[in-house]
PDB file of N, CA and C in Angstrom:
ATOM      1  N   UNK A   1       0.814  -1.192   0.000  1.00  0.00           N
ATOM      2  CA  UNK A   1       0.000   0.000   0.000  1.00  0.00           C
ATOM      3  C   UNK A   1       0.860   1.259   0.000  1.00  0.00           C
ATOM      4  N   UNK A   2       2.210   1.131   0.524  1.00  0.00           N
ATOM      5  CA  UNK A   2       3.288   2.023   0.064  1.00  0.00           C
ATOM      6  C   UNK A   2       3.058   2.319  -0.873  1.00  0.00           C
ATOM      7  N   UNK A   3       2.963   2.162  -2.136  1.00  0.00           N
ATOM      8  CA  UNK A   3       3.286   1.871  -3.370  1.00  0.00           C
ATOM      9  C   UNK A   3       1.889   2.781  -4.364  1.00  0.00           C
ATOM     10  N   UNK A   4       1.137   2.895  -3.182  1.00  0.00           N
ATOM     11  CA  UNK A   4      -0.407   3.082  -4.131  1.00  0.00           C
ATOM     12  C   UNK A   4       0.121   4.338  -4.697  1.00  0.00           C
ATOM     13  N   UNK A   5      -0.208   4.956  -6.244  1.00  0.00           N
ATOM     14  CA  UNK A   5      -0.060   5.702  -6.913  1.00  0.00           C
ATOM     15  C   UNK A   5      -0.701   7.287  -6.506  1.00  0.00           C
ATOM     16  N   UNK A   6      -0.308   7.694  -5.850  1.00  0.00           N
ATOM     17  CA  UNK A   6      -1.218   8.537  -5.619  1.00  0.00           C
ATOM     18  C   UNK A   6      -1.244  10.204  -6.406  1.00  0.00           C
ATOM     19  N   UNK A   7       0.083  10.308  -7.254  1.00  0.00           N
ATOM     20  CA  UNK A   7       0.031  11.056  -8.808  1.00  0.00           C
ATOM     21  C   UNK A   7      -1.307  10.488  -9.451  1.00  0.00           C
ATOM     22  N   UNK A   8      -1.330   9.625  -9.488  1.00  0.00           N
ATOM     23  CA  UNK A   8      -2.703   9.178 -10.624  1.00  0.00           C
ATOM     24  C   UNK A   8      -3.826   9.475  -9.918  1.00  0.00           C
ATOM     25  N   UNK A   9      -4.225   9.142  -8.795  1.00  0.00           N
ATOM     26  CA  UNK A   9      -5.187   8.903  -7.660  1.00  0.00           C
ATOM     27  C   UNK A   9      -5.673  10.642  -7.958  1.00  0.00           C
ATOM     28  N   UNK A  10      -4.373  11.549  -7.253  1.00  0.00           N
ATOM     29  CA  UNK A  10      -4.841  13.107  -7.179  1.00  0.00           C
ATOM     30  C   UNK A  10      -5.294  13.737  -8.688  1.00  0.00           C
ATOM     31  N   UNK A  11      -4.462  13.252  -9.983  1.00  0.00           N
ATOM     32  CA  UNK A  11      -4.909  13.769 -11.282  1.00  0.00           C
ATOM     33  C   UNK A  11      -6.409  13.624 -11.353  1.00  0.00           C
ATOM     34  N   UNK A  12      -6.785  12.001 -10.798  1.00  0.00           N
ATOM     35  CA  UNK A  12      -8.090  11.794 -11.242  1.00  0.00           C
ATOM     36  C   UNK A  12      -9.239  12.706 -10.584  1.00  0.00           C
ATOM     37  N   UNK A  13      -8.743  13.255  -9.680  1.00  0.00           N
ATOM     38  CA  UNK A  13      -9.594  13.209  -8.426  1.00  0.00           C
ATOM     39  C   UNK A  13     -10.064  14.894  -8.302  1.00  0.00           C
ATOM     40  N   UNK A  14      -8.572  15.767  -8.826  1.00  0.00           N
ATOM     41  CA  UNK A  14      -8.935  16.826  -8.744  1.00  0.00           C
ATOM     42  C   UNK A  14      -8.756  17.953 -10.026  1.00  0.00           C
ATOM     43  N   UNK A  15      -9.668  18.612 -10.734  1.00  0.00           N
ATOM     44  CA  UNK A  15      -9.273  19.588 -11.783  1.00  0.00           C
ATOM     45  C   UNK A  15      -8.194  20.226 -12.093  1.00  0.00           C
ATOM     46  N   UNK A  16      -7.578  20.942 -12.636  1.00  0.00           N
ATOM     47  CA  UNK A  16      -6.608  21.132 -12.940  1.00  0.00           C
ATOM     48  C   UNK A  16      -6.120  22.078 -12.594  1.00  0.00           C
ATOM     49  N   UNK A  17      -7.022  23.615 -11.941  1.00  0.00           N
ATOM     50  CA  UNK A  17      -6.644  24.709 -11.078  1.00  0.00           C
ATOM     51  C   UNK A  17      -6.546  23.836 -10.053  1.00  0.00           C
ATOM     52  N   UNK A  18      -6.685  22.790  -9.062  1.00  0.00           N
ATOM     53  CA  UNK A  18      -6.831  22.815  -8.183  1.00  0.00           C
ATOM     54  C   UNK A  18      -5.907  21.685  -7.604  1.00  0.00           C
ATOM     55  N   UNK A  19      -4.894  21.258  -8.664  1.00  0.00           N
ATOM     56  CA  UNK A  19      -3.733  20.033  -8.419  1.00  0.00           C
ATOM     57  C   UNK A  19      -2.781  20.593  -7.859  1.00  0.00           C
ATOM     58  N   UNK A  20      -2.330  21.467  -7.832  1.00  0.00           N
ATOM     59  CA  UNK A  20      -1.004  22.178  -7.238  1.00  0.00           C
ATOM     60  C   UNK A  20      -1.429  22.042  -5.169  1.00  0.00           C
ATOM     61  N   UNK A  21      -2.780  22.451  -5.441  1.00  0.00           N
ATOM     62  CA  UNK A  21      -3.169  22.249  -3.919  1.00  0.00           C
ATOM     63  C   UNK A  21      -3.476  21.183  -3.273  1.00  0.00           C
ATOM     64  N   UNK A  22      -4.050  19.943  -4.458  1.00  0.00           N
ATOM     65  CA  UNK A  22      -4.090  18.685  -2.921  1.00  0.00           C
ATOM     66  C   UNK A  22      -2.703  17.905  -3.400  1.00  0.00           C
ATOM     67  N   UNK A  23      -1.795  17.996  -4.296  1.00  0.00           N
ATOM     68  CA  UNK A  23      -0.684  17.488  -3.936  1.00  0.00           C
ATOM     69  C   UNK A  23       0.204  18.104  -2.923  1.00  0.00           C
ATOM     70  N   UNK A  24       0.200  19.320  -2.950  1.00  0.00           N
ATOM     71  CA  UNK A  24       0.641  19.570  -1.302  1.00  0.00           C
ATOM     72  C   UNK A  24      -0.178  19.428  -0.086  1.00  0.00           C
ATOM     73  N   UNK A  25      -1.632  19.322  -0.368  1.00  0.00           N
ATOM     74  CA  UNK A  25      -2.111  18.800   0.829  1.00  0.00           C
ATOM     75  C   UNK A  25      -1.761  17.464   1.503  1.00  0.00           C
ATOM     76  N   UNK A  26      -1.560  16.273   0.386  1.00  0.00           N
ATOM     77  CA  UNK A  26      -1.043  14.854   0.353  1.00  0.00           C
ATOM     78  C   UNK A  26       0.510  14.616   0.805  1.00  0.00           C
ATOM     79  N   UNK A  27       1.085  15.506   0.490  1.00  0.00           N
ATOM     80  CA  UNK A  27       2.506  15.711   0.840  1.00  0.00           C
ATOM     81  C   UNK A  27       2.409  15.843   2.115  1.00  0.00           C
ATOM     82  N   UNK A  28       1.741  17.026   2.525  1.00  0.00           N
ATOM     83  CA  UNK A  28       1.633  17.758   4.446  1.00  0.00           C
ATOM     84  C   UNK A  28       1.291  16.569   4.812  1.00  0.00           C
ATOM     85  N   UNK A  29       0.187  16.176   4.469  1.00  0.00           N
ATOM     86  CA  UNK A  29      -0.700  15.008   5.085  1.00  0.00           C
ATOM     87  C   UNK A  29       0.295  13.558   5.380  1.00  0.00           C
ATOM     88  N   UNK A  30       0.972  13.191   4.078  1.00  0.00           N
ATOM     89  CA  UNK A  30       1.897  11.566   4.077  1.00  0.00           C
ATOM     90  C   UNK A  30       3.343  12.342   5.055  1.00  0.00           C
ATOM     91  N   UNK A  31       3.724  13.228   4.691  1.00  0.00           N
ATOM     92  CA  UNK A  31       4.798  13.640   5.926  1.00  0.00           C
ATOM     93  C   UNK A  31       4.332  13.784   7.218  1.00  0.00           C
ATOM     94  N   UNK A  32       3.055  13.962   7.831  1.00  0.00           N
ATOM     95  CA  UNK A  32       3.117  14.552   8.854  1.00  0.00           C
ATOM     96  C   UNK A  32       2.798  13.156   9.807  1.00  0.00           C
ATOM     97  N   UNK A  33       1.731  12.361   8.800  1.00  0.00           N
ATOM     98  CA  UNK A  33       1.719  10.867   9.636  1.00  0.00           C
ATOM     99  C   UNK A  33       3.062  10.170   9.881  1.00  0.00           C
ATOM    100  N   UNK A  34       4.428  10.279   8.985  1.00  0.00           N
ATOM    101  CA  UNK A  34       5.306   9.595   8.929  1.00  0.00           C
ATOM    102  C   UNK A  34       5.972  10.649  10.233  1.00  0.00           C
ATOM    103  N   UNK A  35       6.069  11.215  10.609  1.00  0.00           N
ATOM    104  CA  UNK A  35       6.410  12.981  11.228  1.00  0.00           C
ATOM    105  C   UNK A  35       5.778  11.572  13.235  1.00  0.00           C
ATOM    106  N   UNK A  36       5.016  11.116  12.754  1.00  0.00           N
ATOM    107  CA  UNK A  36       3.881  10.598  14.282  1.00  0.00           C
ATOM    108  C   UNK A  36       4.399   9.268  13.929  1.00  0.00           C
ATOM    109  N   UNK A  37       4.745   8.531  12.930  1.00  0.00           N
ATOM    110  CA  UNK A  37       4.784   7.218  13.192  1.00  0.00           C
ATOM    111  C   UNK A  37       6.222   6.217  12.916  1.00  0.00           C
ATOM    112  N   UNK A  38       7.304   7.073  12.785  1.00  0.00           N
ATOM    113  CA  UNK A  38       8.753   6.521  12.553  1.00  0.00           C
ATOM    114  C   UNK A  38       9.081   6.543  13.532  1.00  0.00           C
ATOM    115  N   UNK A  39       8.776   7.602  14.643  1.00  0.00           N
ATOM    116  CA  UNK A  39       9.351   7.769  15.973  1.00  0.00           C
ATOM    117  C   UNK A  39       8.254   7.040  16.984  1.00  0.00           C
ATOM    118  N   UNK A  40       7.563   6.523  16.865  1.00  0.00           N
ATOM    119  CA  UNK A  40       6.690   5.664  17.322  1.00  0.00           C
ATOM    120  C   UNK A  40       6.601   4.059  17.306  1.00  0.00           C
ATOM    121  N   UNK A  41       7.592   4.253  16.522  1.00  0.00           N
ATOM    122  CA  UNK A  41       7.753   2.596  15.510  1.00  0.00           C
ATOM    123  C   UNK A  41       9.050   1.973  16.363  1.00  0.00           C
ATOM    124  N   UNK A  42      10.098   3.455  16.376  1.00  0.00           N
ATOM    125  CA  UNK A  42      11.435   3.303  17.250  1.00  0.00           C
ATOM    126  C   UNK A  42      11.515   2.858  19.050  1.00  0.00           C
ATOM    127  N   UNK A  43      10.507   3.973  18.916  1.00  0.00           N
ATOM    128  CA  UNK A  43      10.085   4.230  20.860  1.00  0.00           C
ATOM    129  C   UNK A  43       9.323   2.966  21.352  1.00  0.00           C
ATOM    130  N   UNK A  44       8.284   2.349  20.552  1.00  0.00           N
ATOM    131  CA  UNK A  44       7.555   1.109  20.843  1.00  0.00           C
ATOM    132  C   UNK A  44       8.951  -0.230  20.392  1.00  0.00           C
ATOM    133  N   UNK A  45       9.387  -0.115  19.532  1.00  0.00           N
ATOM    134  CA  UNK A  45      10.634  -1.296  19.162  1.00  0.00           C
ATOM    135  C   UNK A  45      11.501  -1.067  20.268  1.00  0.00           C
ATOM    136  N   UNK A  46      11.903  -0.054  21.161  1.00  0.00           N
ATOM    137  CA  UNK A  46      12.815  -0.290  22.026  1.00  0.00           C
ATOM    138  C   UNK A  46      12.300  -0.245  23.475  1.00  0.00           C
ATOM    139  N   UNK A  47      11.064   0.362  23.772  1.00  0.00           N
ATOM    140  CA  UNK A  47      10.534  -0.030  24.790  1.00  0.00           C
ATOM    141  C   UNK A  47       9.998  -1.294  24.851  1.00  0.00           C
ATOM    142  N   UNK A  48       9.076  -1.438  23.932  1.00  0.00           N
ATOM    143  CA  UNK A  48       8.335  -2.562  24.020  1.00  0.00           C
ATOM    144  C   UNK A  48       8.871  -4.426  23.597  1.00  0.00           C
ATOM    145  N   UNK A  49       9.661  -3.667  22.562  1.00  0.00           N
ATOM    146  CA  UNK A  49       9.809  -5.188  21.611  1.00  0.00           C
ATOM    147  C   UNK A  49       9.344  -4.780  20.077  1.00  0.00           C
ATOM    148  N   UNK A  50       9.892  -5.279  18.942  1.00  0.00           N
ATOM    149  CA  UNK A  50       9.570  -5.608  17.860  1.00  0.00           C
ATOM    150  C   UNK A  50       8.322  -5.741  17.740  1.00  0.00           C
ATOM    151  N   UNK A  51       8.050  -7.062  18.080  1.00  0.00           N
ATOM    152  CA  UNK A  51       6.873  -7.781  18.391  1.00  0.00           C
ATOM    153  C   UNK A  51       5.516  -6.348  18.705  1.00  0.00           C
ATOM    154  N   UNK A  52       5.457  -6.049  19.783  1.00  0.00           N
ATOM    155  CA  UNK A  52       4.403  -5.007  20.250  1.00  0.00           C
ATOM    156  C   UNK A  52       4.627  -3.609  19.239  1.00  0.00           C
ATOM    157  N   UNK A  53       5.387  -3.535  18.486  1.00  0.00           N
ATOM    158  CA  UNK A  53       5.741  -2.279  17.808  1.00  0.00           C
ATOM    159  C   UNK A  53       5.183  -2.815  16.254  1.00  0.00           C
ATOM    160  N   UNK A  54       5.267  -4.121  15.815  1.00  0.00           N
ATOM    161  CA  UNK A  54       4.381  -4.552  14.700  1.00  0.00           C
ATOM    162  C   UNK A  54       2.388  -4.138  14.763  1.00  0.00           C
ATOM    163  N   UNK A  55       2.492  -4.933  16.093  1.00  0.00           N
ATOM    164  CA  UNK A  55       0.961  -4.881  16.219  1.00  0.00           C
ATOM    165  C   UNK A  55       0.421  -3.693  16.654  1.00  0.00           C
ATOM    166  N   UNK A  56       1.335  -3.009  17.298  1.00  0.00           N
ATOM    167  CA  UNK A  56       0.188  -1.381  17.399  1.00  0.00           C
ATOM    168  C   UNK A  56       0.446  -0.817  16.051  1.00  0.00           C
ATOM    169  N   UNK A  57       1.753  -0.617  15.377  1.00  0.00           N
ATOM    170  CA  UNK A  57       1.599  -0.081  14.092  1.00  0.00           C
ATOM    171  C   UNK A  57       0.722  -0.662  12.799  1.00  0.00           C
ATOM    172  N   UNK A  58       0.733  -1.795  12.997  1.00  0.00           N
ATOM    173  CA  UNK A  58      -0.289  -2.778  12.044  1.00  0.00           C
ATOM    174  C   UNK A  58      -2.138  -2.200  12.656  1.00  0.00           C
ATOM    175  N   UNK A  59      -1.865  -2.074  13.956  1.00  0.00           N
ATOM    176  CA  UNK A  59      -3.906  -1.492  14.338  1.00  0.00           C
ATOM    177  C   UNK A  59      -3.840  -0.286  13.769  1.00  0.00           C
ATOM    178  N   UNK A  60      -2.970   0.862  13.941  1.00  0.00           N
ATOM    179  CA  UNK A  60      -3.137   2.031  13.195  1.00  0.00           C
ATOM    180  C   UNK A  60      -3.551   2.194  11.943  1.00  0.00           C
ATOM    181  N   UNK A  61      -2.361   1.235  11.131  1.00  0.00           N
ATOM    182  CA  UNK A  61      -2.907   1.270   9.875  1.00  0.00           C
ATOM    183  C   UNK A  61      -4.299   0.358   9.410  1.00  0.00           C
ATOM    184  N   UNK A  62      -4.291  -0.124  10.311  1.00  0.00           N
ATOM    185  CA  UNK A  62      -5.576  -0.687   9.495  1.00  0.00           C
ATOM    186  C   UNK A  62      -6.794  -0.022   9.945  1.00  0.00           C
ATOM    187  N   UNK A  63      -7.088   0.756  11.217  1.00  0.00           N
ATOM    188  CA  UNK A  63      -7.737   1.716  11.761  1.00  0.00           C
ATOM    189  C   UNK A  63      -7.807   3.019  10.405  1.00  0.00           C
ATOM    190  N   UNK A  64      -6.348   3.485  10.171  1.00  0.00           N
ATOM    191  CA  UNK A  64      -6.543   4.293   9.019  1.00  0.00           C
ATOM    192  C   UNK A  64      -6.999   3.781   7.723  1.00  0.00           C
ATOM    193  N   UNK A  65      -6.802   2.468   7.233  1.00  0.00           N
ATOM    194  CA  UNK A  65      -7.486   2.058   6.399  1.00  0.00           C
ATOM    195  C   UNK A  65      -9.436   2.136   6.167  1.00  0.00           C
ATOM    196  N   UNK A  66      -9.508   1.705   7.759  1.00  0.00           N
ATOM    197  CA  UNK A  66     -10.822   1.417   7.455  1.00  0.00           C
ATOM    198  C   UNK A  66     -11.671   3.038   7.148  1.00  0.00           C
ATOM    199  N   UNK A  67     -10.866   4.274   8.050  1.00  0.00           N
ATOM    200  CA  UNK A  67     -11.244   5.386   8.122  1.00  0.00           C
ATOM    201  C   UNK A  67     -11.451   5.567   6.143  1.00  0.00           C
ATOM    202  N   UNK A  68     -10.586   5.719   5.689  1.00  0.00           N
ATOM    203  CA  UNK A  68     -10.456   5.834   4.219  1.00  0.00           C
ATOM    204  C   UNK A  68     -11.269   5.092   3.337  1.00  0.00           C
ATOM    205  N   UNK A  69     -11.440   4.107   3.690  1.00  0.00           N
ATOM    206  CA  UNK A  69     -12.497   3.108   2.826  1.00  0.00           C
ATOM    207  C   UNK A  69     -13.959   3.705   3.145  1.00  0.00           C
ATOM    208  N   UNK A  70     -13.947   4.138   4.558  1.00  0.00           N
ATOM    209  CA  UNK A  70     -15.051   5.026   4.575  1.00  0.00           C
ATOM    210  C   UNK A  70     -15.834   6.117   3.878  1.00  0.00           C
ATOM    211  N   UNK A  71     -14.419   6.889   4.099  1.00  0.00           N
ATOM    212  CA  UNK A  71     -14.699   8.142   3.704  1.00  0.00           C
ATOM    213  C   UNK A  71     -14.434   8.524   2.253  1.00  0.00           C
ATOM    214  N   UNK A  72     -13.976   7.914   1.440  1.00  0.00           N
ATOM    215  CA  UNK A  72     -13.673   7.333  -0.203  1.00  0.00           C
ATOM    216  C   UNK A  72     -15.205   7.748  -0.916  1.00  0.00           C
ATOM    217  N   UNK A  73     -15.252   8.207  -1.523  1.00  0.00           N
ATOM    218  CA  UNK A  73     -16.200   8.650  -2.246  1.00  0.00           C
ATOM    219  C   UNK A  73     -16.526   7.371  -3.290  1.00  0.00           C
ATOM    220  N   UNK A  74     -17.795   6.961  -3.162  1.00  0.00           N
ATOM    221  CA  UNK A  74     -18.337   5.370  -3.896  1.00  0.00           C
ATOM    222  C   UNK A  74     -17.674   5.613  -5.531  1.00  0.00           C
ATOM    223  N   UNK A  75     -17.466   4.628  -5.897  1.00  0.00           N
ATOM    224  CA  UNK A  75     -17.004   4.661  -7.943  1.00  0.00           C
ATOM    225  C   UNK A  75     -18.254   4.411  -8.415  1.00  0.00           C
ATOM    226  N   UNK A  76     -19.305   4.317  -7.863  1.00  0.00           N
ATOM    227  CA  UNK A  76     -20.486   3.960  -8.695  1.00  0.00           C
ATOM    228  C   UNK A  76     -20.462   5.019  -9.822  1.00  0.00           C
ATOM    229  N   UNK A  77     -21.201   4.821 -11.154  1.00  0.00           N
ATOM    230  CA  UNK A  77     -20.944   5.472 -12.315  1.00  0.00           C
ATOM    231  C   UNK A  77     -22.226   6.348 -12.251  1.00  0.00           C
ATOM    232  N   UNK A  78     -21.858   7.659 -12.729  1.00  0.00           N
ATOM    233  CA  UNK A  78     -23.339   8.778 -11.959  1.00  0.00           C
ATOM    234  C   UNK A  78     -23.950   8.990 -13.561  1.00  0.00           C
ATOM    235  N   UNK A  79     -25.386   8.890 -13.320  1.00  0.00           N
ATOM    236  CA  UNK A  79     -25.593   9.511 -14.982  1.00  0.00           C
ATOM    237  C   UNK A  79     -25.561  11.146 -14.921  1.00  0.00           C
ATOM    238  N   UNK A  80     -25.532  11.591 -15.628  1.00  0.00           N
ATOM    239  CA  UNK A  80     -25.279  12.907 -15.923  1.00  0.00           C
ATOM    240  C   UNK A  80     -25.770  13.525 -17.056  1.00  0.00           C
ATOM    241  N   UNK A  81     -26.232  14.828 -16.436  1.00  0.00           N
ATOM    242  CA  UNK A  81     -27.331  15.449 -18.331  1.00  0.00           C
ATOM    243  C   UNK A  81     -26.928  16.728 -18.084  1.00  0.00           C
ATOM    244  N   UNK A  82     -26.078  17.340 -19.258  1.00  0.00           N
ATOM    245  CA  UNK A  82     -25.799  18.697 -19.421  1.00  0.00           C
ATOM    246  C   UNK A  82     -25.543  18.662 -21.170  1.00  0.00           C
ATOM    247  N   UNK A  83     -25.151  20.076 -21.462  1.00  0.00           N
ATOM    248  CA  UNK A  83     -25.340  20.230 -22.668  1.00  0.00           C
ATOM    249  C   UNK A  83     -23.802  20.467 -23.366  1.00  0.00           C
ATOM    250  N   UNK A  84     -23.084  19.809 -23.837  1.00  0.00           N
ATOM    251  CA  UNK A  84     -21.771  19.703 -23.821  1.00  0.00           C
ATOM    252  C   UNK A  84     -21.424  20.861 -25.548  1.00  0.00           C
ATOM    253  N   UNK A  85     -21.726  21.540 -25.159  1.00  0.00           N
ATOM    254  CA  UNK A  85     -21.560  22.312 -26.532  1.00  0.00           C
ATOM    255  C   UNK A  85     -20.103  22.993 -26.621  1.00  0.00           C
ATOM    256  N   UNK A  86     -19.858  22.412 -28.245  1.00  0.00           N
ATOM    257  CA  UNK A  86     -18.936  22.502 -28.787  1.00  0.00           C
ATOM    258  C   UNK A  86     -18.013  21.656 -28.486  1.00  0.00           C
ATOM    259  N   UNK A  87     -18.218  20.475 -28.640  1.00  0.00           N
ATOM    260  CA  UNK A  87     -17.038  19.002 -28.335  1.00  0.00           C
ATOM    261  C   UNK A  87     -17.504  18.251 -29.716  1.00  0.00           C
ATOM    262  N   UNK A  88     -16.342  18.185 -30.294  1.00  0.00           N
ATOM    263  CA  UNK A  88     -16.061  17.345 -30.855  1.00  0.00           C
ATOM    264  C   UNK A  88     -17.197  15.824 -30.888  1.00  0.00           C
ATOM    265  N   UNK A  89     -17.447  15.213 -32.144  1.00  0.00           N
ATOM    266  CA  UNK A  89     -18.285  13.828 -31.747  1.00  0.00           C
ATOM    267  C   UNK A  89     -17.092  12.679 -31.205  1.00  0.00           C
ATOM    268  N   UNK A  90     -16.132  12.814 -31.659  1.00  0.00           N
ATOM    269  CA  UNK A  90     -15.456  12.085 -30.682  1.00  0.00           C
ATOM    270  C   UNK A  90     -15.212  11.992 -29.564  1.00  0.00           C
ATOM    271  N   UNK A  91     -15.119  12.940 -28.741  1.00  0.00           N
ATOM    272  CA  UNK A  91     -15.635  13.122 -27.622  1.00  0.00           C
ATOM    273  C   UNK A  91     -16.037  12.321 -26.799  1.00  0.00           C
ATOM    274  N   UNK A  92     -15.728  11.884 -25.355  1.00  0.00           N
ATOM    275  CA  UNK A  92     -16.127  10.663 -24.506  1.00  0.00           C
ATOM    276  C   UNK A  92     -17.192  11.421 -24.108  1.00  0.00           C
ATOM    277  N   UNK A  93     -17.693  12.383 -23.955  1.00  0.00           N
ATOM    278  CA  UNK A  93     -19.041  12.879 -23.634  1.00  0.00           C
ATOM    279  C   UNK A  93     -20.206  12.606 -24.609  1.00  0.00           C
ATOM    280  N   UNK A  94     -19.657  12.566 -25.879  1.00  0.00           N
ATOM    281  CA  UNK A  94     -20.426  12.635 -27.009  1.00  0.00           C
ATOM    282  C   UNK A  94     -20.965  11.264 -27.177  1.00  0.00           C
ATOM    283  N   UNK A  95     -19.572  10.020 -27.353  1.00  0.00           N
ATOM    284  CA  UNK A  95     -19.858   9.215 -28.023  1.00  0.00           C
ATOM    285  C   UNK A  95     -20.629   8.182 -26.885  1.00  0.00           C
ATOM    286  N   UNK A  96     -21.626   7.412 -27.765  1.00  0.00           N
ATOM    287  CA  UNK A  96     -22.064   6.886 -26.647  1.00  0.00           C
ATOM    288  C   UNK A  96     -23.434   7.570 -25.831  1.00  0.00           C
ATOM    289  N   UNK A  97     -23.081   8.974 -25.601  1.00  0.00           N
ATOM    290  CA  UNK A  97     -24.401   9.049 -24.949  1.00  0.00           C
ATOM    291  C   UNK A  97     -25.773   9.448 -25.789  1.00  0.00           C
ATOM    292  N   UNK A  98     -27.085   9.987 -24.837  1.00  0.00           N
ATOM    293  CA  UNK A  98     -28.275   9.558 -25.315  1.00  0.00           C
ATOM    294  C   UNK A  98     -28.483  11.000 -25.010  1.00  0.00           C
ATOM    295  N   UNK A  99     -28.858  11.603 -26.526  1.00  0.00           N
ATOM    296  CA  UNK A  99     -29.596  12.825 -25.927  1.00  0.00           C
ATOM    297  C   UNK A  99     -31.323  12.600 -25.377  1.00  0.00           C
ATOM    298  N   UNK A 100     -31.037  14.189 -24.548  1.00  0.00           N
ATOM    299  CA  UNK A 100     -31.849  14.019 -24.465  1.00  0.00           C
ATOM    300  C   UNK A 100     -32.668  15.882 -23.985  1.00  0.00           C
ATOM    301  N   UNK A 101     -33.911  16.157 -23.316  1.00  0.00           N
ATOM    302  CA  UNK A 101     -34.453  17.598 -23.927  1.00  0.00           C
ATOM    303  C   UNK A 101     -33.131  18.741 -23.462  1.00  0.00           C
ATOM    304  N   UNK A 102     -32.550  18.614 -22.259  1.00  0.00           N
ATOM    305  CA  UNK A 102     -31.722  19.257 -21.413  1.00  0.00           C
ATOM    306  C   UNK A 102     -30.231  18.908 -22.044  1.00  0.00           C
ATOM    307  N   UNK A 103     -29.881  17.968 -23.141  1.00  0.00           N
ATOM    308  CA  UNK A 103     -28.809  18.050 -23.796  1.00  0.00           C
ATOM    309  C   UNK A 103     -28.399  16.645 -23.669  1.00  0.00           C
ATOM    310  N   UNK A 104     -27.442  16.015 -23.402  1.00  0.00           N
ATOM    311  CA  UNK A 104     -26.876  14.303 -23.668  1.00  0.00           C
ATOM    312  C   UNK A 104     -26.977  14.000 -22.042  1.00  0.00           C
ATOM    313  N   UNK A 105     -27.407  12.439 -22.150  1.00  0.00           N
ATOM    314  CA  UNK A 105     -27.409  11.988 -21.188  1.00  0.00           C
ATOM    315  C   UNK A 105     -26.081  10.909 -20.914  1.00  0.00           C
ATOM    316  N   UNK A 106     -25.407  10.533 -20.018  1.00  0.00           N
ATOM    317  CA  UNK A 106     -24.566   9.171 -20.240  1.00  0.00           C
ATOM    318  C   UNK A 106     -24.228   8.989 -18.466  1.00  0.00           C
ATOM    319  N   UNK A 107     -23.378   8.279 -18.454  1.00  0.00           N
ATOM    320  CA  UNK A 107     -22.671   7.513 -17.132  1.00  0.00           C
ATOM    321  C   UNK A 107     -21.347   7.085 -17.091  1.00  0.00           C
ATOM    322  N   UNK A 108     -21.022   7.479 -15.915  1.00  0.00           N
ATOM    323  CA  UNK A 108     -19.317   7.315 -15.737  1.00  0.00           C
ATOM    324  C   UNK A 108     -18.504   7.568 -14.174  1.00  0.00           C
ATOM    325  N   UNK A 109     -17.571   7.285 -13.820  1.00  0.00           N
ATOM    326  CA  UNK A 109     -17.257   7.442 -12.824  1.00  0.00           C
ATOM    327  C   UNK A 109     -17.235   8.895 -12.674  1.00  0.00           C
ATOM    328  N   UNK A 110     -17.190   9.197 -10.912  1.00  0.00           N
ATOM    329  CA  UNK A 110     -17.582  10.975 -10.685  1.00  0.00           C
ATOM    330  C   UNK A 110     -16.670  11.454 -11.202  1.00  0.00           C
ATOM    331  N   UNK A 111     -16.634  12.859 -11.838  1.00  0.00           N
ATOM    332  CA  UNK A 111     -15.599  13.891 -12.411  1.00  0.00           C
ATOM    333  C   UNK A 111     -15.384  14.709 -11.877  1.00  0.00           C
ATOM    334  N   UNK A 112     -14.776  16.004 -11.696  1.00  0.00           N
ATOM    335  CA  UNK A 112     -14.828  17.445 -11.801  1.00  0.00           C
ATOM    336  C   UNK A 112     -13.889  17.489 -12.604  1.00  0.00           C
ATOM    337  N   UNK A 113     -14.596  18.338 -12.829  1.00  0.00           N
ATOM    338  CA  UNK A 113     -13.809  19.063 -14.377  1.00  0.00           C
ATOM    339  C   UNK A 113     -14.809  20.260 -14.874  1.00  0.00           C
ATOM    340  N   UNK A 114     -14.470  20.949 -15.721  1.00  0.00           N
ATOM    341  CA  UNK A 114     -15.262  22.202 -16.015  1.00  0.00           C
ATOM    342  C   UNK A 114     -16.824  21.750 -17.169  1.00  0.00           C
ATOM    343  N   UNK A 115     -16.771  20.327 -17.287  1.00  0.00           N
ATOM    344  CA  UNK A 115     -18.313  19.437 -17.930  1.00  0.00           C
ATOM    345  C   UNK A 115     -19.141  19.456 -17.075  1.00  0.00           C
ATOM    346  N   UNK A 116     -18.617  19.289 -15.380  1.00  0.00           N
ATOM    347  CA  UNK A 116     -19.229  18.598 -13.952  1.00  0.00           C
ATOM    348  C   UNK A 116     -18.933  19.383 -13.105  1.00  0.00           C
ATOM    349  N   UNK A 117     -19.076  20.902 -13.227  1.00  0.00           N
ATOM    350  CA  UNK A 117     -19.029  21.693 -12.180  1.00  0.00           C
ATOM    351  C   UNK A 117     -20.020  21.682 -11.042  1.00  0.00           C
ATOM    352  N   UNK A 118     -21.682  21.224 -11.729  1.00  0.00           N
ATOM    353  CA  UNK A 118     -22.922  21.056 -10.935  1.00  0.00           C
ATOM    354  C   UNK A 118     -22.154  20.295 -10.222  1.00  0.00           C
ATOM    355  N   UNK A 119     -21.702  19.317  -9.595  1.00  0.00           N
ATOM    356  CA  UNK A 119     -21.505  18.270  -9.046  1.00  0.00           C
ATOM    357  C   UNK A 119     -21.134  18.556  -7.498  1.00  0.00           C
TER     358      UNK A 119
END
């Protein structure tokens, strides 16, 4: 879970005025837990044991896991009806969807972006 991408994660997640700010929010945020939990990892490994310094750091994270799985905004695919004028028919807005009186209808994972500002 080290490893999870989270360049891709923030591109997807946030518009494009607004990337400069949660990658430094993610930065503050992944430094400041590591800031609470390297020296916690040390202080429990030499007070406690290895052993007791696995399992409280293993409840944290999975405590923070579950917090996140929580609070994760669902991938369910939202339909959506706006009037996408002036795109191209190629267009992933275009192709595929169903107009309709208020302009094309379709479905997809949540966006923001300047298509999905209602949102």
């Amino acid at each position: 879970m080290v490893l999870t991408p989270t360049g891709r994660l923030i591109r997807r997640a946030a518009p494009p005025e607004e990337r400069t700010s949660a990658f430094a929010a993610q930065f503050s945020l992944s430094h400041s837990c590591w800031l609470l939990t390297y020296p916690l990892a040390g202080w429990l490994g030499a007070a406690a044991g290895l052993q007791a310094a696995v399992l409280v750091l293993g409840a944290i994270t999975l405590a923070a896991g579950l917090v996140a799985a929580r609070l994760w905004p669902s991938r369910e695919p939202v339909a959506v009806e706006h009037d996408p004028t002036g795109l191209d028919a190629a267009h992933p807005h275009v192709v595929g969807a169903t107009r309709v009186a208020n302009g094309l209808r379709h479905s997809h994972d949540p966006l923001l972006d300047w298509l999905h500002a209602h949102r």
